[in-house]
Protein backbone atom coordinates (compact mmCIF):
# COMPACT_ATOMS: atom_id res chain seq x y z
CA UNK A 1 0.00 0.00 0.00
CA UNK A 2 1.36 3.30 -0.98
CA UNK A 3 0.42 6.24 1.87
CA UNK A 4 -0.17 9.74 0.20
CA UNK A 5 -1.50 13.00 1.37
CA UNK A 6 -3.42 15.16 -1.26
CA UNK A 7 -3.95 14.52 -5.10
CA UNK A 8 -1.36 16.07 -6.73
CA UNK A 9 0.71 13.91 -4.87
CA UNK A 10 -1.73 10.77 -5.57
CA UNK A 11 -1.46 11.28 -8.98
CA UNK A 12 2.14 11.31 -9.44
CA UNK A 13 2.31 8.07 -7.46
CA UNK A 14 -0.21 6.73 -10.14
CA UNK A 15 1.61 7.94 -12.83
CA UNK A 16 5.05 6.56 -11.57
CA UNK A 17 3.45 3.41 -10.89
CA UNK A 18 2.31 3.20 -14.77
CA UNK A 19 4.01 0.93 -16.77
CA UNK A 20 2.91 0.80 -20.85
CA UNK A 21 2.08 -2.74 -22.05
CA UNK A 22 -1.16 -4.38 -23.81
CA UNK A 23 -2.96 -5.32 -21.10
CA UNK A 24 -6.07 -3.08 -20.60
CA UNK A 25 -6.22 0.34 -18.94
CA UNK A 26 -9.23 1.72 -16.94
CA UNK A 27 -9.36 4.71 -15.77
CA UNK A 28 -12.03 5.39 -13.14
CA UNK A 29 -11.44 9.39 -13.54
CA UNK A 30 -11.67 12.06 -16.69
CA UNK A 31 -9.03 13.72 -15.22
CA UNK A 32 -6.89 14.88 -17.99
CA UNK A 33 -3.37 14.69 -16.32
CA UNK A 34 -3.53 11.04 -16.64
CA UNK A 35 -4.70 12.23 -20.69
CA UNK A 36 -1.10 11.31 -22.38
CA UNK A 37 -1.18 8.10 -20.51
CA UNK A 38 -4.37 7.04 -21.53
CA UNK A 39 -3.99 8.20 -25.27
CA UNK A 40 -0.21 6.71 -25.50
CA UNK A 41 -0.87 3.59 -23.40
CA UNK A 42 -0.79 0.26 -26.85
CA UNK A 43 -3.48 -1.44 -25.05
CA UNK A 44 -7.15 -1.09 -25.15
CA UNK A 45 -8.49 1.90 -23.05
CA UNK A 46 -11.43 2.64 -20.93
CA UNK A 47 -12.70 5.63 -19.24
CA UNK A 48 -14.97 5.25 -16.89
CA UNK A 49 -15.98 8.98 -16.08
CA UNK A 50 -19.21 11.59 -16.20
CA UNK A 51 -17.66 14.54 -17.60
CA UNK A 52 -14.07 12.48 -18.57
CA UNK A 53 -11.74 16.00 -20.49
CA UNK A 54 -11.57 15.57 -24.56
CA UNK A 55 -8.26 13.95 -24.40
CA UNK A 56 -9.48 11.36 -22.38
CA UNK A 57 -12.49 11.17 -25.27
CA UNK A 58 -9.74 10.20 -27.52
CA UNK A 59 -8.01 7.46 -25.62
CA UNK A 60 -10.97 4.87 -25.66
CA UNK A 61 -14.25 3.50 -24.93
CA UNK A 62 -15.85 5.95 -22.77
CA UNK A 63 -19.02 4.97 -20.20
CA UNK A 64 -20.93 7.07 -18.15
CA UNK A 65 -22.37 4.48 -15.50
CA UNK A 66 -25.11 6.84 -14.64
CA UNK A 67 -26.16 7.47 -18.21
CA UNK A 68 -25.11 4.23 -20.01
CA UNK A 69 -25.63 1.81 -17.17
CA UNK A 70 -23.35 -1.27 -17.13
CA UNK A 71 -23.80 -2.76 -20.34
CA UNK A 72 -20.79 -1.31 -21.87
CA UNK A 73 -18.71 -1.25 -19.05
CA UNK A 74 -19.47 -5.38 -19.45
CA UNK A 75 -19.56 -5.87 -22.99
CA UNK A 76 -16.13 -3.92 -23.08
CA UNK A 77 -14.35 -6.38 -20.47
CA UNK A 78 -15.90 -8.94 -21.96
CA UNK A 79 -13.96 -7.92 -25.13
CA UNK A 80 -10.84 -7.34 -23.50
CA UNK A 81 -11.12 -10.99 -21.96
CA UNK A 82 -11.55 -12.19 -25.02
């Protein structure tokens, strides 16, 4: 377990911890400073965010649990799982 106080300092921890391969990526945030991750990262992407920032849009499949329910969210690891 990794102990932080604040989110800048919670994100950089994420984004240290990141390491790029093709195994999925989801991203329970539309933060865009995790943006060049998402977009760069050779594995499929989702974004699991209510207002997630354009880059974000870019990066993936993007659900909205409150508007799109849990359908996609299940058909897209479904995909993934393959």
């Amino acid at each position: 377990m990794i102990s932080v106080q604040g989110w800048q300092q919670a994100d950089l921890r994420l984004a240290a911890a990141y390491r790029p391969d093709l195994e999925p990526l989801v991203l329970a945030s539309g933060d865009g400073d995790f943006s060049l991750l998402a977009v760069n990262h050779p594995g499929p992407v989702l974004v699991v965010s209510d207002r997630p920032a354009g880059r974000l849009r870019a990066a993936g499949t993007v659900v909205d649990l409150v508007i799109d329910g849990t359908v996609p969210l299940r058909r897209w690891l479904d995909e993934v799982a393959g």
